[in-house]
C-alpha atoms as a PDB file:
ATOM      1  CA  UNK A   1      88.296  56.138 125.299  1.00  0.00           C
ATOM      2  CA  UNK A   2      92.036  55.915 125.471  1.00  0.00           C
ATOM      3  CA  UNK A   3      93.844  57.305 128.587  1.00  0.00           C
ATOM      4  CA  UNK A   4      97.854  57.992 128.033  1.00  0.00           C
ATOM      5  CA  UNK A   5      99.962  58.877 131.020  1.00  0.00           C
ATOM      6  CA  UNK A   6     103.426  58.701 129.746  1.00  0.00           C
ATOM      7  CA  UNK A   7     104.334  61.918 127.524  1.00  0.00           C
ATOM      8  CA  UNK A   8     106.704  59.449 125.890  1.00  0.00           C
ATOM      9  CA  UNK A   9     104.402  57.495 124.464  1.00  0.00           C
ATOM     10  CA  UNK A  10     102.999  60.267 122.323  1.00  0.00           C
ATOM     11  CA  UNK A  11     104.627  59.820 118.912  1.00  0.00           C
ATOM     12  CA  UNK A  12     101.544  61.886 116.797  1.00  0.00           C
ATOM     13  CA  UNK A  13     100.147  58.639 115.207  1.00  0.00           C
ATOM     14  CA  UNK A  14      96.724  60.134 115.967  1.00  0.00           C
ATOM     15  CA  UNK A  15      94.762  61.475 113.165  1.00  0.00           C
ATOM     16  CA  UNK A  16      93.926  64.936 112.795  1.00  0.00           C
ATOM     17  CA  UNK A  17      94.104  65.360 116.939  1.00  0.00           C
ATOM     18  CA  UNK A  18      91.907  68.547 118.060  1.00  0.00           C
ATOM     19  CA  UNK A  19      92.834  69.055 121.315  1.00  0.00           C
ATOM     20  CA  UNK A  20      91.284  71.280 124.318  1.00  0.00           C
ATOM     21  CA  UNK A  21      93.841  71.746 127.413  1.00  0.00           C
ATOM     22  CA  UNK A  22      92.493  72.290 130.907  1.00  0.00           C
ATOM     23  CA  UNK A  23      92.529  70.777 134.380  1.00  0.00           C
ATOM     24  CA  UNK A  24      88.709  70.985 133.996  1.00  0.00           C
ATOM     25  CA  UNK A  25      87.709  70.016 137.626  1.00  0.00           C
ATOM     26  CA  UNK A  26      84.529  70.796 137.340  1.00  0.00           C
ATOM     27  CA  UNK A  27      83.335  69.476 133.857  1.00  0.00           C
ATOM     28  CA  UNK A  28      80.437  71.942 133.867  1.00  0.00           C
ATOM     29  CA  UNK A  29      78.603  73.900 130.834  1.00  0.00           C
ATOM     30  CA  UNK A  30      81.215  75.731 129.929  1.00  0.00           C
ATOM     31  CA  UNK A  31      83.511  73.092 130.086  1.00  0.00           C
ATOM     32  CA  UNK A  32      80.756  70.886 128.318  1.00  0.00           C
ATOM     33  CA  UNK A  33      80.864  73.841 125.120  1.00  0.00           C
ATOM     34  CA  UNK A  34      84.405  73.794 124.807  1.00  0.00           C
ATOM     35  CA  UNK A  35      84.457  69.386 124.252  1.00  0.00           C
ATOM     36  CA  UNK A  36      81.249  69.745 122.279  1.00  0.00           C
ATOM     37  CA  UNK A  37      83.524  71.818 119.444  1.00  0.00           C
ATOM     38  CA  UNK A  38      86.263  69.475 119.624  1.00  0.00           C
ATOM     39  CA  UNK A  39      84.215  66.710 119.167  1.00  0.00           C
ATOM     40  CA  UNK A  40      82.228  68.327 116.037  1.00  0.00           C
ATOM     41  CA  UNK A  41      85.580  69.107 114.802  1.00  0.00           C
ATOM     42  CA  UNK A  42      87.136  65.931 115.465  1.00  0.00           C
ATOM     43  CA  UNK A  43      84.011  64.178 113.700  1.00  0.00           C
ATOM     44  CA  UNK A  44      84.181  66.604 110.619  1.00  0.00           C
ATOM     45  CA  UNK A  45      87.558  65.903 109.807  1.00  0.00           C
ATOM     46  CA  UNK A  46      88.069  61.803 110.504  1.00  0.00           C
ATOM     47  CA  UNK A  47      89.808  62.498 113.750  1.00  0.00           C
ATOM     48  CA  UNK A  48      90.920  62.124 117.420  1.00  0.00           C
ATOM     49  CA  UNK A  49      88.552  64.351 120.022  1.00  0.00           C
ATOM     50  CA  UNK A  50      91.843  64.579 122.357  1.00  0.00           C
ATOM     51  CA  UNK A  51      91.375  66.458 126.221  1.00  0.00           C
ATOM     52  CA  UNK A  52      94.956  67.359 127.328  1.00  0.00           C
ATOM     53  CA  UNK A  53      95.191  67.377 130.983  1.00  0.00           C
ATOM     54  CA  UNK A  54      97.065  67.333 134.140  1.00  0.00           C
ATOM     55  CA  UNK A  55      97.112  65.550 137.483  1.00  0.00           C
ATOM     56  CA  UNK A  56      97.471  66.315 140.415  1.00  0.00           C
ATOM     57  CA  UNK A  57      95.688  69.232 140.033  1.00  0.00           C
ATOM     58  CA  UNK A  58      98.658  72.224 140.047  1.00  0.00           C
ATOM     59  CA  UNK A  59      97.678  73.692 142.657  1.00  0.00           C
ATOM     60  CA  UNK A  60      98.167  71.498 144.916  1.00  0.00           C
ATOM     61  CA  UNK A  61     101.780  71.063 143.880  1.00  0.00           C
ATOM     62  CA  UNK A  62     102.210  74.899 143.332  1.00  0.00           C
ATOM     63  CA  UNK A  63     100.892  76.157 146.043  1.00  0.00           C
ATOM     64  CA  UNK A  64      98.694  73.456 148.421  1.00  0.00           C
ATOM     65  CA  UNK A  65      97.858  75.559 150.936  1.00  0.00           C
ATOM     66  CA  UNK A  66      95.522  78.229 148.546  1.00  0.00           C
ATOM     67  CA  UNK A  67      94.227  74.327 146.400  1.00  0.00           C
ATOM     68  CA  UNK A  68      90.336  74.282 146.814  1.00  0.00           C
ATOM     69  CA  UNK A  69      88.673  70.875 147.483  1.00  0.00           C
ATOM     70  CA  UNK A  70      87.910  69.099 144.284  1.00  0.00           C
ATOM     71  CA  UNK A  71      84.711  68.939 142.390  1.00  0.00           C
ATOM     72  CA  UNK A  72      85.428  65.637 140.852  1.00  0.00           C
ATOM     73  CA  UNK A  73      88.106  62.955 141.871  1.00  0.00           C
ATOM     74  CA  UNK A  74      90.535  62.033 138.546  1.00  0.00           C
ATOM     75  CA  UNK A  75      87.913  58.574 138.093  1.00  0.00           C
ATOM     76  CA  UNK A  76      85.040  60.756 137.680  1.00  0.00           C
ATOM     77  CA  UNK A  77      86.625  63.133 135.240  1.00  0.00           C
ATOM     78  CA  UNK A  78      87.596  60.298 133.133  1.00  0.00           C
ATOM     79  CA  UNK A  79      83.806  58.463 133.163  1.00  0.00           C
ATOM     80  CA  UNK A  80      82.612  62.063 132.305  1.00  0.00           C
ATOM     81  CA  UNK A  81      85.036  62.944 129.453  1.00  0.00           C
ATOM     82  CA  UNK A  82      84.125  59.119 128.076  1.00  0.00           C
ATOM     83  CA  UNK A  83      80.513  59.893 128.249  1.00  0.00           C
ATOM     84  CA  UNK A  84      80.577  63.508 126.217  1.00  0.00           C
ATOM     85  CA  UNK A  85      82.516  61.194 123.216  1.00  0.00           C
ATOM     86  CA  UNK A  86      86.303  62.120 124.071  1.00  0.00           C
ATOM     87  CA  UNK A  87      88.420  59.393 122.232  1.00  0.00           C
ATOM     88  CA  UNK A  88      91.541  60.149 124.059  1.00  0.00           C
ATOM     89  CA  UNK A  89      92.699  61.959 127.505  1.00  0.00           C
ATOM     90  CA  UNK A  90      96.609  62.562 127.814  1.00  0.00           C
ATOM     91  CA  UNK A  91      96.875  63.554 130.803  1.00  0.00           C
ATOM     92  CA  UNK A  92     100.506  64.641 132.444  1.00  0.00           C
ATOM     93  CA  UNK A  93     101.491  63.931 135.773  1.00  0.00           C
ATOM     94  CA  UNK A  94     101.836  67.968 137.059  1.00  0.00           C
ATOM     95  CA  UNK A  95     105.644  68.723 138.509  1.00  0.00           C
ATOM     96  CA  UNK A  96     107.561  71.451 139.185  1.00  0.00           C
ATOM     97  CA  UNK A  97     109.731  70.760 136.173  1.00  0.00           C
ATOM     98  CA  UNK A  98     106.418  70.451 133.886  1.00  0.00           C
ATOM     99  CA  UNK A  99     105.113  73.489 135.708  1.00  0.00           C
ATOM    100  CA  UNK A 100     108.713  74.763 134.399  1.00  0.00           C
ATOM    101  CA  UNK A 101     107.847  74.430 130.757  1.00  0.00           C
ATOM    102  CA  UNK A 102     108.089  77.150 128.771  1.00  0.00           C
ATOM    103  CA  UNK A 103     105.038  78.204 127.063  1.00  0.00           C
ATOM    104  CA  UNK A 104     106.654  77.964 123.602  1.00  0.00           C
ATOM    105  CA  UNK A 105     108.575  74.871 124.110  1.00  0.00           C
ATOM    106  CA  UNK A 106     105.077  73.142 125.448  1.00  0.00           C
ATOM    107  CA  UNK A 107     103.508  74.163 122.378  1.00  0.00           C
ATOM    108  CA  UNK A 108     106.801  73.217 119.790  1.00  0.00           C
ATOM    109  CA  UNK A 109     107.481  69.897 121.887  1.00  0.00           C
ATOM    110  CA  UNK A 110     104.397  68.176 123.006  1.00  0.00           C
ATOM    111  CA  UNK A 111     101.471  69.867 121.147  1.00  0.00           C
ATOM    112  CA  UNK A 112     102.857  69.563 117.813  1.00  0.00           C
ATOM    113  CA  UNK A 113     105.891  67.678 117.795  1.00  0.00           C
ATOM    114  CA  UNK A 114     104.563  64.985 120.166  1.00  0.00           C
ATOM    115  CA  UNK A 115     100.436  64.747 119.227  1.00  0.00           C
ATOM    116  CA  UNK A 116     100.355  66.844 115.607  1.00  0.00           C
ATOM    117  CA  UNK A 117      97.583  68.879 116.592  1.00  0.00           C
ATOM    118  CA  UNK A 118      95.877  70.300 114.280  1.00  0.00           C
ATOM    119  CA  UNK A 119      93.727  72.327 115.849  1.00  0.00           C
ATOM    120  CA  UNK A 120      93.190  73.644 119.843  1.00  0.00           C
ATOM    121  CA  UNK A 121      90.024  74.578 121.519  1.00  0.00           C
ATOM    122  CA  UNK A 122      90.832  76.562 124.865  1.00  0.00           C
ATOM    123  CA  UNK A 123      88.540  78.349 127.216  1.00  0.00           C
ATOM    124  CA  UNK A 124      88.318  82.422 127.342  1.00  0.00           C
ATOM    125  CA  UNK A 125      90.783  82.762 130.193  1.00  0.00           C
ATOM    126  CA  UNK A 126      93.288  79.937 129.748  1.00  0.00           C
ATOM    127  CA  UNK A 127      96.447  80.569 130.385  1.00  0.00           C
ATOM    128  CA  UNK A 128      99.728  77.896 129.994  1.00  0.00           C
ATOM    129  CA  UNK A 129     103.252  77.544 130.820  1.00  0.00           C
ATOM    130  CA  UNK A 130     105.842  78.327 132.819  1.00  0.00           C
ATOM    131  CA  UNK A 131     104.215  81.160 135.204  1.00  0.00           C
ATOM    132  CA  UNK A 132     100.720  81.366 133.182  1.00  0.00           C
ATOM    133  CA  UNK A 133     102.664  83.274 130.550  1.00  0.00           C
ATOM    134  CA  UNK A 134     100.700  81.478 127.973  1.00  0.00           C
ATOM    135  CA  UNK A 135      98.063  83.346 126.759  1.00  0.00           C
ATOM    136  CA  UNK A 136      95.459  82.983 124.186  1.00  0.00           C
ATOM    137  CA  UNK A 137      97.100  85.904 121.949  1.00  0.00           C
ATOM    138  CA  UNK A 138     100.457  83.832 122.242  1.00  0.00           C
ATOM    139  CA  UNK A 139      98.600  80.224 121.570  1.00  0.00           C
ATOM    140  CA  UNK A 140      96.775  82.320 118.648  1.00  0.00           C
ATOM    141  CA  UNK A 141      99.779  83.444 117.271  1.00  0.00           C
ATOM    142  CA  UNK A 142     101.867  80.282 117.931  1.00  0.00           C
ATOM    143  CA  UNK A 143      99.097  78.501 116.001  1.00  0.00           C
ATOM    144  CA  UNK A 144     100.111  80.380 112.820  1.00  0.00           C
ATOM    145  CA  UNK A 145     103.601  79.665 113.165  1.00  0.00           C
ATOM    146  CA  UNK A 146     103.024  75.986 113.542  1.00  0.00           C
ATOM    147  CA  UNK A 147     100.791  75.518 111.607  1.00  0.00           C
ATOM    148  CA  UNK A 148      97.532  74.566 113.476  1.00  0.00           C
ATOM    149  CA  UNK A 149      94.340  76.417 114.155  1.00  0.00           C
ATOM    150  CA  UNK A 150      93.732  78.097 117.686  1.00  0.00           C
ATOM    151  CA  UNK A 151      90.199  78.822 118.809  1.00  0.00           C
ATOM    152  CA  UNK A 152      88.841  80.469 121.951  1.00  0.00           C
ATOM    153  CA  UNK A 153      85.372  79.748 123.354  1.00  0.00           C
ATOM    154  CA  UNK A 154      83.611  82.374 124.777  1.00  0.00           C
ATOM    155  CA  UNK A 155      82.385  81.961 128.716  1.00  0.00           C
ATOM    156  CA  UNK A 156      79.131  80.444 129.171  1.00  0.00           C
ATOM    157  CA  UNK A 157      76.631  81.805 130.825  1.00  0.00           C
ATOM    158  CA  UNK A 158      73.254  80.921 132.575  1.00  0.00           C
ATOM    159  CA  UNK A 159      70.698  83.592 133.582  1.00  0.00           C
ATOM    160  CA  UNK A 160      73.274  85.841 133.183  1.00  0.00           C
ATOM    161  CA  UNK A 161      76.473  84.531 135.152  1.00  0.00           C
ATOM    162  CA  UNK A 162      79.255  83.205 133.897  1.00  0.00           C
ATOM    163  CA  UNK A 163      79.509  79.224 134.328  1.00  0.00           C
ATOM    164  CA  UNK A 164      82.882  78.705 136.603  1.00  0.00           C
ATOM    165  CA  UNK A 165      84.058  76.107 138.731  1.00  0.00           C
ATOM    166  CA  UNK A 166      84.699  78.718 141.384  1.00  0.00           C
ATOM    167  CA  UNK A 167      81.083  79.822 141.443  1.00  0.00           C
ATOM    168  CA  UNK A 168      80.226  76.377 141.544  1.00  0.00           C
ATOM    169  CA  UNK A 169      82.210  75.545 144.664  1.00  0.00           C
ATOM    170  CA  UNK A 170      80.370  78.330 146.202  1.00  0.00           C
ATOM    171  CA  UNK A 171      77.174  76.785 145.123  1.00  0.00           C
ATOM    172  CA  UNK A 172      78.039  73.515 147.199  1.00  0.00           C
ATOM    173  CA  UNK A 173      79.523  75.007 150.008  1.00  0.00           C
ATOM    174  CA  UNK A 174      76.163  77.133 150.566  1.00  0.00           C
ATOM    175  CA  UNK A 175      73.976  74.026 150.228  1.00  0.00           C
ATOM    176  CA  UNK A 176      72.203  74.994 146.846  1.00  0.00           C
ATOM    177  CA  UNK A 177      72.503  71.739 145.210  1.00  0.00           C
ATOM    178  CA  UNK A 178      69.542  72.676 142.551  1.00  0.00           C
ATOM    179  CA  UNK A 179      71.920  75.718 141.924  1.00  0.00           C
ATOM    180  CA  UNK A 180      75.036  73.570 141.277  1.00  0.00           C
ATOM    181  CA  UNK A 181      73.015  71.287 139.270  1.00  0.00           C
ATOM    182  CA  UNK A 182      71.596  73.806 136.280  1.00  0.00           C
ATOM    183  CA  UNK A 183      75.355  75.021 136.224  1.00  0.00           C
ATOM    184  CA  UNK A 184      76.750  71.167 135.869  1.00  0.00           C
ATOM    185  CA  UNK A 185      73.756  69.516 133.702  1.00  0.00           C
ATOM    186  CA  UNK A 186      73.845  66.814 135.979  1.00  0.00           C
ATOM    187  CA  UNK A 187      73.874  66.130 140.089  1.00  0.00           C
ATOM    188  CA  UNK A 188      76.907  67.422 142.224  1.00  0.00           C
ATOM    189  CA  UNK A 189      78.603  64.080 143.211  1.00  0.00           C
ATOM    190  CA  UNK A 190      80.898  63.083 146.107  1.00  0.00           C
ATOM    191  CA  UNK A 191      82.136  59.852 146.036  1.00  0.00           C
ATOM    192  CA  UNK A 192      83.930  57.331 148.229  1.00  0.00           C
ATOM    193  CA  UNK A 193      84.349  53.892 150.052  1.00  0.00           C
ATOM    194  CA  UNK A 194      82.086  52.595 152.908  1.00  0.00           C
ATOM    195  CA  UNK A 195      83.680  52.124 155.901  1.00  0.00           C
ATOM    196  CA  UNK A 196      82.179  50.538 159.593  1.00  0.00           C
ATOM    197  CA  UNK A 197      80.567  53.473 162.085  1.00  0.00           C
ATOM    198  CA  UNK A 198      78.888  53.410 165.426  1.00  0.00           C
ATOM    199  CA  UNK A 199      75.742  51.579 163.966  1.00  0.00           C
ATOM    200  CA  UNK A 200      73.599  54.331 165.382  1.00  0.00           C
ATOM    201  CA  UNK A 201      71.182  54.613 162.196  1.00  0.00           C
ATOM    202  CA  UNK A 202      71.012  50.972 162.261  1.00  0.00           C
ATOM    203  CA  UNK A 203      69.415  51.273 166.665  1.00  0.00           C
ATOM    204  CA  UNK A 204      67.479  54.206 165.382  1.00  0.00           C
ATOM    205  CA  UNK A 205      65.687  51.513 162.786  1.00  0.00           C
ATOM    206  CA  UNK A 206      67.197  53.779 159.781  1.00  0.00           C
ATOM    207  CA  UNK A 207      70.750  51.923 158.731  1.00  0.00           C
ATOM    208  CA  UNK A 208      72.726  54.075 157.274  1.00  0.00           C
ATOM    209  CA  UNK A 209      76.524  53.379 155.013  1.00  0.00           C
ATOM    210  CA  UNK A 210      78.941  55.383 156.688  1.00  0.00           C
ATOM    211  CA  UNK A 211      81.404  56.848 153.534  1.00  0.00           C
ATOM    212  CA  UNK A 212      85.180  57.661 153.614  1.00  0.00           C
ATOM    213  CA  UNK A 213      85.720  61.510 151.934  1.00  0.00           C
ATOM    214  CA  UNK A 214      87.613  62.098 149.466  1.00  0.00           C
ATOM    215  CA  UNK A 215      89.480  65.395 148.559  1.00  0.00           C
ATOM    216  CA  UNK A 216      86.443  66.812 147.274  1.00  0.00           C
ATOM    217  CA  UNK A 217      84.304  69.849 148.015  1.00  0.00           C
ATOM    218  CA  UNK A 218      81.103  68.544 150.675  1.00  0.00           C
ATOM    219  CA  UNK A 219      77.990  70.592 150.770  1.00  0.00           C
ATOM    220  CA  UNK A 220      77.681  72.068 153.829  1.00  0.00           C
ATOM    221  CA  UNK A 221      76.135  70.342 156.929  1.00  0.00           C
ATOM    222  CA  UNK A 222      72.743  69.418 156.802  1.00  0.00           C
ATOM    223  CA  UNK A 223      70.221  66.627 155.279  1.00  0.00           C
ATOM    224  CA  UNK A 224      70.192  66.186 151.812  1.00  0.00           C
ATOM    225  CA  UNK A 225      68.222  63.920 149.823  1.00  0.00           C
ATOM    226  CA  UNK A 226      70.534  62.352 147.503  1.00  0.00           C
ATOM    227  CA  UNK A 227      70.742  59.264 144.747  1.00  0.00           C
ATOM    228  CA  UNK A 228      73.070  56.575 145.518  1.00  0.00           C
ATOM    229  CA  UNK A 229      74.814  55.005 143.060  1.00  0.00           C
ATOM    230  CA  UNK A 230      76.480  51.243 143.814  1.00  0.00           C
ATOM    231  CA  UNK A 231      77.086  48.679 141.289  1.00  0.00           C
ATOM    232  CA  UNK A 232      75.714  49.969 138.322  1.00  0.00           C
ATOM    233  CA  UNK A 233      71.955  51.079 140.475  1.00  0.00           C
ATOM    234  CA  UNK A 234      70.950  54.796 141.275  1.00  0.00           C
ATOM    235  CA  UNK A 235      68.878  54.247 144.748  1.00  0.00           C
ATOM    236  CA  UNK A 236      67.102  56.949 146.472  1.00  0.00           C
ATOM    237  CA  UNK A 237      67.686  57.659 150.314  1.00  0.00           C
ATOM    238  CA  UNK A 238      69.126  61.202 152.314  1.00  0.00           C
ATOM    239  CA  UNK A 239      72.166  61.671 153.486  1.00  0.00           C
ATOM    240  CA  UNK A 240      73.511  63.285 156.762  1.00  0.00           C
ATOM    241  CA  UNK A 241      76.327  65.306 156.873  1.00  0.00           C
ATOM    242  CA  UNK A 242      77.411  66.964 159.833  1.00  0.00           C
ATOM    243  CA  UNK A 243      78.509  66.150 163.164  1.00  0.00           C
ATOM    244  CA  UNK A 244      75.638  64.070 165.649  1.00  0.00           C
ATOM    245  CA  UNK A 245      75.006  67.445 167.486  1.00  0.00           C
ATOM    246  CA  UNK A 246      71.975  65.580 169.710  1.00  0.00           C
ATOM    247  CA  UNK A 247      74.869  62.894 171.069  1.00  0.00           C
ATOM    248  CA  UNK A 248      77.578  66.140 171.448  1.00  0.00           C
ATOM    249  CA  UNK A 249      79.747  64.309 168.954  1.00  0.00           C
ATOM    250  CA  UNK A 250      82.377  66.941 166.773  1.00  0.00           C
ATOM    251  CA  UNK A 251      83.692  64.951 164.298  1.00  0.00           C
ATOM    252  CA  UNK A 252      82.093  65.527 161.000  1.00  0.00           C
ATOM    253  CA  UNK A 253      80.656  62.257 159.427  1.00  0.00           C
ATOM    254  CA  UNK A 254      78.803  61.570 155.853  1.00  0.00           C
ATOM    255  CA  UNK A 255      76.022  58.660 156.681  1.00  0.00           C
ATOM    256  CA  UNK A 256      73.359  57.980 153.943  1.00  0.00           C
ATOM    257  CA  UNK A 257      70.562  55.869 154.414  1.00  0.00           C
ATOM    258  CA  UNK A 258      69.651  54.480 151.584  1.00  0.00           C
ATOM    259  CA  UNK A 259      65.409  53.642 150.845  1.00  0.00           C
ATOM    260  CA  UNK A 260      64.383  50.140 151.050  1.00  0.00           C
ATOM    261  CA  UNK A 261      67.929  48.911 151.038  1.00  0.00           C
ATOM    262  CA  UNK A 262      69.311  46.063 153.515  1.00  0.00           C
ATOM    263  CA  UNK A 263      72.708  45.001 151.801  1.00  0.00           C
ATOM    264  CA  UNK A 264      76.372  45.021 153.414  1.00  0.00           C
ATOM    265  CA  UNK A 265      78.420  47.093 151.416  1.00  0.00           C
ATOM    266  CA  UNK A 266      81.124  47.755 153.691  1.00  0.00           C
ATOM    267  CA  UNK A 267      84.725  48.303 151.733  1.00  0.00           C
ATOM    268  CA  UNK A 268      82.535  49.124 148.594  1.00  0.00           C
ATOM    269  CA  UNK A 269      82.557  52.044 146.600  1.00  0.00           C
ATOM    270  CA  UNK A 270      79.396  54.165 146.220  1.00  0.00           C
ATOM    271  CA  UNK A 271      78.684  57.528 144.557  1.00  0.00           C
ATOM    272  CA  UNK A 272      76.317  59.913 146.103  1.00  0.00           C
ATOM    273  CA  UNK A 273      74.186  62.121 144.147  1.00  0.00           C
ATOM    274  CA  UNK A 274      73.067  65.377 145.747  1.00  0.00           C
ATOM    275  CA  UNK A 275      69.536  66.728 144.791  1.00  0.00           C
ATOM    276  CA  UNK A 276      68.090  69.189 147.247  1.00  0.00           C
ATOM    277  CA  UNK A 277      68.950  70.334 150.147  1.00  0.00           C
ATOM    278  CA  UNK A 278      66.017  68.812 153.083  1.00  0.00           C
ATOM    279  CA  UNK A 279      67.050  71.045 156.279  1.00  0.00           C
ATOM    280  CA  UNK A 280      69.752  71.918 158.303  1.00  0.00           C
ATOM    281  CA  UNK A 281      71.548  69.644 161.209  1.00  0.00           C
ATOM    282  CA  UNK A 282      69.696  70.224 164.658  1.00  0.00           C
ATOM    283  CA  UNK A 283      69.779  69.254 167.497  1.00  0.00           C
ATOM    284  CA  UNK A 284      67.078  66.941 168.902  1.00  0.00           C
ATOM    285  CA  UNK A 285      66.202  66.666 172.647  1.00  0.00           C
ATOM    286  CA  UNK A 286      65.613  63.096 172.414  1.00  0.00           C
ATOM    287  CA  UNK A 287      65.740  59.798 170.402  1.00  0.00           C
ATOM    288  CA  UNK A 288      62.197  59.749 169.614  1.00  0.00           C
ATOM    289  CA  UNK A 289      62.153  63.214 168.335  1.00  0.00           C
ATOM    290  CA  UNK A 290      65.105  62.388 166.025  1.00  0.00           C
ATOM    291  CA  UNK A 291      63.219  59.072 164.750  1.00  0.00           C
ATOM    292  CA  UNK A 292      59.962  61.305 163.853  1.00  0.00           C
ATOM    293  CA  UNK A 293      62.411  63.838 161.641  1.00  0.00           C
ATOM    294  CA  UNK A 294      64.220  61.725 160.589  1.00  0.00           C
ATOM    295  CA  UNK A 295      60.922  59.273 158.509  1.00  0.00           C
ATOM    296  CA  UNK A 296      59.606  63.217 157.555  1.00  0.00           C
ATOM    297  CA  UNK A 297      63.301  63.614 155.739  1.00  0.00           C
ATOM    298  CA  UNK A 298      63.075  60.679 154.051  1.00  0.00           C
ATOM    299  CA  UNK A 299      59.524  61.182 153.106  1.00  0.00           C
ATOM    300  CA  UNK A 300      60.274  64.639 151.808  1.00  0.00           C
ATOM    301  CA  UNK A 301      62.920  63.299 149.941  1.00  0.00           C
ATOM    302  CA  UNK A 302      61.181  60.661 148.039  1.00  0.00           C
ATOM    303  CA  UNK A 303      58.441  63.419 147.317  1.00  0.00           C
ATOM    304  CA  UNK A 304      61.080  65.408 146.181  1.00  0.00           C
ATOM    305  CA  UNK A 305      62.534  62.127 143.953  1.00  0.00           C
ATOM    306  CA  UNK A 306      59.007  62.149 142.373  1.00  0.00           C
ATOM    307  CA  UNK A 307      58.863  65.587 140.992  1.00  0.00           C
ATOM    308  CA  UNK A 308      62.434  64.728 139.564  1.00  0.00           C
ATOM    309  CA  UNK A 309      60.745  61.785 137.519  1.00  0.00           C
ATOM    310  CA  UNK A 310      57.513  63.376 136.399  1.00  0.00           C
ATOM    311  CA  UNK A 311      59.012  66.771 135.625  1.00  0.00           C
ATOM    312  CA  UNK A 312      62.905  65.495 134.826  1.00  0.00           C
ATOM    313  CA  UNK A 313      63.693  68.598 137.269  1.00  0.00           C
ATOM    314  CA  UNK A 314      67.687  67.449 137.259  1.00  0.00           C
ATOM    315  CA  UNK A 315      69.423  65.149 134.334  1.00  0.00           C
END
């Protein structure tokens, strides 16, 4: 998959481009729908599967203070889009002049004078341009003026809700990673570097990698068990995310402890995989009672991890 940064660079040698434009943060089902028709397209007709997109996300140049945490950091976005069969991701570094664009002059400029599209796949409620003043009646109509086709994709839905990102940040926030899951087709993922802690775990005979957040949306506190991935492995363990409430610490913290695992991976950069949520962060009167919950976690979540592999409850 090619990944273009530099508008100027477009000069519509692709052939036949079918292109879908979105932020698409979350890169759920719906989202998933909307690439699968591009790519069908795109395969029909000899040509590019093209995703144009934007970073940062506009929001937070817009207006940073109403931004929600992401759901994916930009290198996760990418890997995804790769892995559904995207050939190429232009993707626009988002500015108040680019925010500026007009929605006819972003069509006339960079969609067909720039790329040649040929044909656009957009989501139910997209909107584009200066102010949102793009709609899909506009991009329909501008379609027939330019000469390419415009098609909108219907919202997905699942048990009879609509597929969004904002229901999905919901999802995580409440804990209901099984939820989050069904609505992704895959594991909620939080990723990040591994940085030194306090080497508690480690006294408590349970060491445990101590990860560096990201700008992305964290379940909320509690015990999760979780996949790790690190190097090209997926490892089993739980993860702890909260705040050490039996030592009267504050500061929130994301430790995993990772099964059967004794490596130094400090500076490294892991992925963790959320499955199901174990139990919520209490407070123990004592070490010994937070050694004996602490093995039932990580036996509960390797029960849990065997269900996944004889049923294939998550992808």
């Amino acid at each position: 998959m090619q990944i273009i940064r530099d508008l100027d660079r477009l000069n519509k040698t692709f052939p036949y481009p079918v292109v879908t434009l979105g932020n698409y943060d979350g890169v759920h089902l719906g989202h998933q729908q909307i690439f699968r028709k591009v790519i069908e397209s795109a395969r029909r007709h000899n040509g590019a599967a093209v995703i144009f997109t934007f970073e940062p996300h506009p929001l937070q140049v817009l207006s940073p203070s109403t931004c929600p945490p992401l759901l994916n950091t930009f290198r996760r976005k990418m890997e995804l889009f790769e892995s559904f069969g995207i050939d190429l991701v232009i993707c626009a570094e988002f500015t108040r002049d680019f925010a500026s664009i007009s929605p006819e002059d972003f069509v006339k400029e960079i969609l067909v004078e720039k790329i040649g599209v040929k044909e656009i796949f957009v989501g139910y409620d997209y909107a584009f341009g200066r102010g949102k003043q793009g709609t899909t009646e506009a991009l329909i109509r501008m379609g027939g003026q330019y000469h390419f086709k415009a098609l909108i994709v219907e919202a997905y839905t699942l048990n009879g809700e609509v597929v969004s990102a904002t229901r999905i940040r919901e999802l995580v926030q409440e804990g209901k990673m099984e939820d989050t899951a069904r609505m992704l087709g895959r594991l909620y993922a939080t990723e990040g570097i591994v940085v030194p802690g306090d080497h508690r775990g480690k006294s408590l005979g349970f060491p445990t990698a101590n990860i560096e957040p990201h700008n992305q949306i964290y379940p909320k506190p509690g015990v999760y068990a979780v996949q790790v991935e690190h190097r090209g492995r997926r490892l089993n363990g739980v993860v702890n995310i909260g705040t050490h409430p039996t030592f009267g610490e504050g500061k929130t913290t994301i430790e995993v402890h990772i099964s059967d695992f004794h490596e130094e991976i400090y500076g490294q950069f892991v992925r963790i995989l959320y499955a199901k949520r174990i139990r919520d962060e209490i407070a123990f009167k004592n070490k010994e009672e937070l050694i004996r919950r602490i093995q039932k976690d990580i036996e509960a979540a390797e029960k849990i991890f065997k269900i996944i592999k004889t049923q294939g409850a998550h992808p």
